[in-house]
N, C-alpha and C. Protein backbone atom coordinates (compact mmCIF):
# COMPACT_ATOMS: atom_id res chain seq x y z
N UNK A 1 -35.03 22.08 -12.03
CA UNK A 1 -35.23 21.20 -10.93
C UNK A 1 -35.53 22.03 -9.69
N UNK A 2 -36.15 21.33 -9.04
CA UNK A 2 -36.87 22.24 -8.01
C UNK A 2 -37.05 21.12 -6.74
N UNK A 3 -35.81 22.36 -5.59
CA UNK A 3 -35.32 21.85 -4.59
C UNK A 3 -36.41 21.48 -3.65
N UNK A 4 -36.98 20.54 -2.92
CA UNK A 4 -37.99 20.95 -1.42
C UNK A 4 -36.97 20.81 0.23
N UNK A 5 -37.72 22.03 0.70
CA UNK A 5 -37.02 22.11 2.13
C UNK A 5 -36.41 20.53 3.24
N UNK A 6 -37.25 19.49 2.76
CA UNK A 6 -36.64 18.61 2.98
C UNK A 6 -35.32 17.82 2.61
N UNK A 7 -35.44 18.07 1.11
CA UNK A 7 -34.32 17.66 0.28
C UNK A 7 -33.34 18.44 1.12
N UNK A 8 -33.11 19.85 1.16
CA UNK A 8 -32.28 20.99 1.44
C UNK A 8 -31.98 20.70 2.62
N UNK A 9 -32.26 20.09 3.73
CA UNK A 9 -31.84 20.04 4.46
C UNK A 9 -31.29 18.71 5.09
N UNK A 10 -31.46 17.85 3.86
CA UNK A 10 -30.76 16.14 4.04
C UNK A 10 -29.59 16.55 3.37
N UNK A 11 -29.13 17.54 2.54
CA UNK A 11 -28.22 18.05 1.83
C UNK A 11 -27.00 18.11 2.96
N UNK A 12 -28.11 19.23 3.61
CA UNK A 12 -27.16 20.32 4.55
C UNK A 12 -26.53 19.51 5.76
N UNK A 13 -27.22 18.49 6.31
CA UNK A 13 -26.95 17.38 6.95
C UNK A 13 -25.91 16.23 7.00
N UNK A 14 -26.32 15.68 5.55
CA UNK A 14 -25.00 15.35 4.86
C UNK A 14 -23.44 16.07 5.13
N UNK A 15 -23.36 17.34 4.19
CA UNK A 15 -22.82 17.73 4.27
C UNK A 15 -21.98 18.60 6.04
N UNK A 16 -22.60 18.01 6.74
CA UNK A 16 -22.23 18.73 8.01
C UNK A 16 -21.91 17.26 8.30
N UNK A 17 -22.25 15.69 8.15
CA UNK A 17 -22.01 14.99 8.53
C UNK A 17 -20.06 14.65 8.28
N UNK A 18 -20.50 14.64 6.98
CA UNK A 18 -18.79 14.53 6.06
C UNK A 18 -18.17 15.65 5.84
N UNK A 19 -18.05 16.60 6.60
CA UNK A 19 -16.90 17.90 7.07
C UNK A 19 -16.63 17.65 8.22
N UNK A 20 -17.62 17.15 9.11
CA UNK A 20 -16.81 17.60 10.47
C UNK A 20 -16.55 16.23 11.04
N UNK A 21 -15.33 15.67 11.47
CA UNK A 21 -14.96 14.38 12.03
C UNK A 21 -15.87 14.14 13.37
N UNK A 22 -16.08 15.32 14.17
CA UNK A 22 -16.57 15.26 14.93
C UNK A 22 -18.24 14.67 15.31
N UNK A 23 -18.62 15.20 14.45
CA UNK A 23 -19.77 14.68 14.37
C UNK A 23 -20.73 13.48 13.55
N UNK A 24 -19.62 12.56 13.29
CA UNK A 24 -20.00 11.64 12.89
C UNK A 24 -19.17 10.94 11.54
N UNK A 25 -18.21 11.63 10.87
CA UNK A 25 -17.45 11.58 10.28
C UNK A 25 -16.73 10.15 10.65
N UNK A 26 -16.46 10.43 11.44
CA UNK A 26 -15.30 9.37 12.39
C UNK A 26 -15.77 8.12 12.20
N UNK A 27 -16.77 8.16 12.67
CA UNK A 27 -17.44 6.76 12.91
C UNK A 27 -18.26 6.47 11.77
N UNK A 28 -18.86 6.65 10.63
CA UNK A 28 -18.95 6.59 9.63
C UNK A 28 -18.08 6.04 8.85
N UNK A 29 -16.87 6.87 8.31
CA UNK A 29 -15.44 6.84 7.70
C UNK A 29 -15.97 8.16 7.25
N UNK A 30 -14.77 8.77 7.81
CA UNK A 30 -14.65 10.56 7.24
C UNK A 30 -14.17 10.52 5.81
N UNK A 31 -13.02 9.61 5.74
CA UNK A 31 -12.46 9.67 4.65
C UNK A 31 -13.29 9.23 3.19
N UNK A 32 -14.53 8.43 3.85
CA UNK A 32 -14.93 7.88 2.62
C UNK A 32 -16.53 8.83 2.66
N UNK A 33 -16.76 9.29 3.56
CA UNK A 33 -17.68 10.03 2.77
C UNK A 33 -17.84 11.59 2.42
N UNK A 34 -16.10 12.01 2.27
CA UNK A 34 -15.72 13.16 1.76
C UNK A 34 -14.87 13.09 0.56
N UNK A 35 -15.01 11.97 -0.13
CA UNK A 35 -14.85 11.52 -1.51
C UNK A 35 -15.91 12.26 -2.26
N UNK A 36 -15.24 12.56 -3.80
CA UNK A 36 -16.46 12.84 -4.59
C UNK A 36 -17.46 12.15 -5.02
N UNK A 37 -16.91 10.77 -5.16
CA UNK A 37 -17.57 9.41 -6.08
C UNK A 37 -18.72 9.62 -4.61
N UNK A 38 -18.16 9.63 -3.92
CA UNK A 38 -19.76 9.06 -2.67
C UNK A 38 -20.27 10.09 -2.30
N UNK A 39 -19.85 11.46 -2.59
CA UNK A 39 -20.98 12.87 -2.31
C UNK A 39 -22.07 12.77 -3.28
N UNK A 40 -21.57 12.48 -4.44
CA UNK A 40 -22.25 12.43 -5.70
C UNK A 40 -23.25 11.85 -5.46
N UNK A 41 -22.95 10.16 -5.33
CA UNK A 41 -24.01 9.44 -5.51
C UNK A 41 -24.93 9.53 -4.06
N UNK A 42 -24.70 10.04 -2.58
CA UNK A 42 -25.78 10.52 -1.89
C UNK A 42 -26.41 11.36 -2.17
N UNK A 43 -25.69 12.97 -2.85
CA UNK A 43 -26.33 13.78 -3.07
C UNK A 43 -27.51 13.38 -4.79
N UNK A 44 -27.07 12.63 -5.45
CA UNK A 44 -27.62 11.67 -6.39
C UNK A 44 -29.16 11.06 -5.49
N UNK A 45 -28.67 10.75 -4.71
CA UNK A 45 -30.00 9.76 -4.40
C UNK A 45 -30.79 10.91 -3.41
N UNK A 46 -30.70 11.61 -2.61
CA UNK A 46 -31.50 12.41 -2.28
C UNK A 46 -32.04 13.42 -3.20
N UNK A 47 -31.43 14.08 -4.09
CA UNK A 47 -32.01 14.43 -5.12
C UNK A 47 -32.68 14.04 -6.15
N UNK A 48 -32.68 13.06 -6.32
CA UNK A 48 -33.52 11.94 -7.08
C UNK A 48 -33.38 11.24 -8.70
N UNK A 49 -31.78 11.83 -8.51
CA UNK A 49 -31.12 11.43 -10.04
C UNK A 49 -29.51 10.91 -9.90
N UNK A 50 -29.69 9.31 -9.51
CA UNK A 50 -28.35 8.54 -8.78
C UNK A 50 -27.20 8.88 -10.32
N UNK A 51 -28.27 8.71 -11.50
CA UNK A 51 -26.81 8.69 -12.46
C UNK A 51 -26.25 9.88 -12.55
N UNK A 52 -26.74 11.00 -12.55
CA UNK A 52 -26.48 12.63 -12.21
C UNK A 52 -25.29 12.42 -11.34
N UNK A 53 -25.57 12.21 -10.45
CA UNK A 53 -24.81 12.65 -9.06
C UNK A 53 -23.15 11.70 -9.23
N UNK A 54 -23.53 10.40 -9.75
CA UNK A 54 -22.26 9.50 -10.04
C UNK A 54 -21.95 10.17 -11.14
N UNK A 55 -21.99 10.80 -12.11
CA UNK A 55 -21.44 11.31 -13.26
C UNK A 55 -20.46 12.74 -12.82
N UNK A 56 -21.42 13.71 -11.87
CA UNK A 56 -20.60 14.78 -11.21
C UNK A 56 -19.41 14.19 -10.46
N UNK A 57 -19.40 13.06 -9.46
CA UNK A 57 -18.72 12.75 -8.63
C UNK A 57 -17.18 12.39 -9.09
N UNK A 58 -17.48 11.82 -10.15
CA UNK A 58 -16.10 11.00 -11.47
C UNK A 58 -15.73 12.08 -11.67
N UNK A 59 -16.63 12.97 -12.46
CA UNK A 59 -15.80 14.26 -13.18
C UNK A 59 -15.04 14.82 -12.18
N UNK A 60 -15.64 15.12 -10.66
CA UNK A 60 -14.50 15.71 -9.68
C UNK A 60 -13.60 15.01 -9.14
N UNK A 61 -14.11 13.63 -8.71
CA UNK A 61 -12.92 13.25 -8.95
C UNK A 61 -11.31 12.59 -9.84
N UNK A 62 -11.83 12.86 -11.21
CA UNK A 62 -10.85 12.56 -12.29
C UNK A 62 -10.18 14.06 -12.25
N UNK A 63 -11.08 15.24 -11.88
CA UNK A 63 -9.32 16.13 -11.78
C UNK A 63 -8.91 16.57 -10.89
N UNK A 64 -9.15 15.95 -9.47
CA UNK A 64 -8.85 15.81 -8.52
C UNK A 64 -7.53 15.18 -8.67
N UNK A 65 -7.79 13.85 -9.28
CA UNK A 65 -6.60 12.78 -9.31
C UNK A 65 -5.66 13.61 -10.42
N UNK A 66 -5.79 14.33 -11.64
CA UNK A 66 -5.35 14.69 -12.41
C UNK A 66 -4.28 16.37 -11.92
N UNK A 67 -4.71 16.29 -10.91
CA UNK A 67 -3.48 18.05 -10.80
C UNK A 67 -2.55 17.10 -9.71
C-alpha cells in the first residue's frame, strides 16, 4: 500500500487533533477520539480500507480492555 502526502498528512492531523486537548480534542470529545475503535475507523477511512482500520481498532482495543 502506498501512502500519498496528502493521506500522510490527514494522518498526522488527526493524530495531533486526538492527543492534544488543546487543540481541539476538547471540543470534539478527546475522550472519544483517542479510542481505538474510532482511530481505526478514521484512520480506516482516510486510508481507504474502513474494514481494515475497524478490525485493527477491536484488536487494540480488546487488549486494552483485557490487561
Amino acid at each position: 500500500m502506498t501512502i500519498s502526502w496528502f493521506q500522510a498528512a490527514l494522518l498526522g492531523l488527526f493524530a495531533c487533533l486526538s492527543s492534544m486537548p488543546g487543540l481541539g480534542g476538547t471540543s470534539i470529545g478527546n475522550y472519544t477520539l483517542g479510542r481505538p475503535l474510532v482511530s481505526g475507523l478514521v484512520s480506516g477511512l482516510i486510508l481507504g480500507d474502513v474494514r481494515l482500520g475497524i478490525i485493527c481498532g477491536l484488536r487494540c482495543n480488546l487488549f486494552i480492555s483485557l490487561q
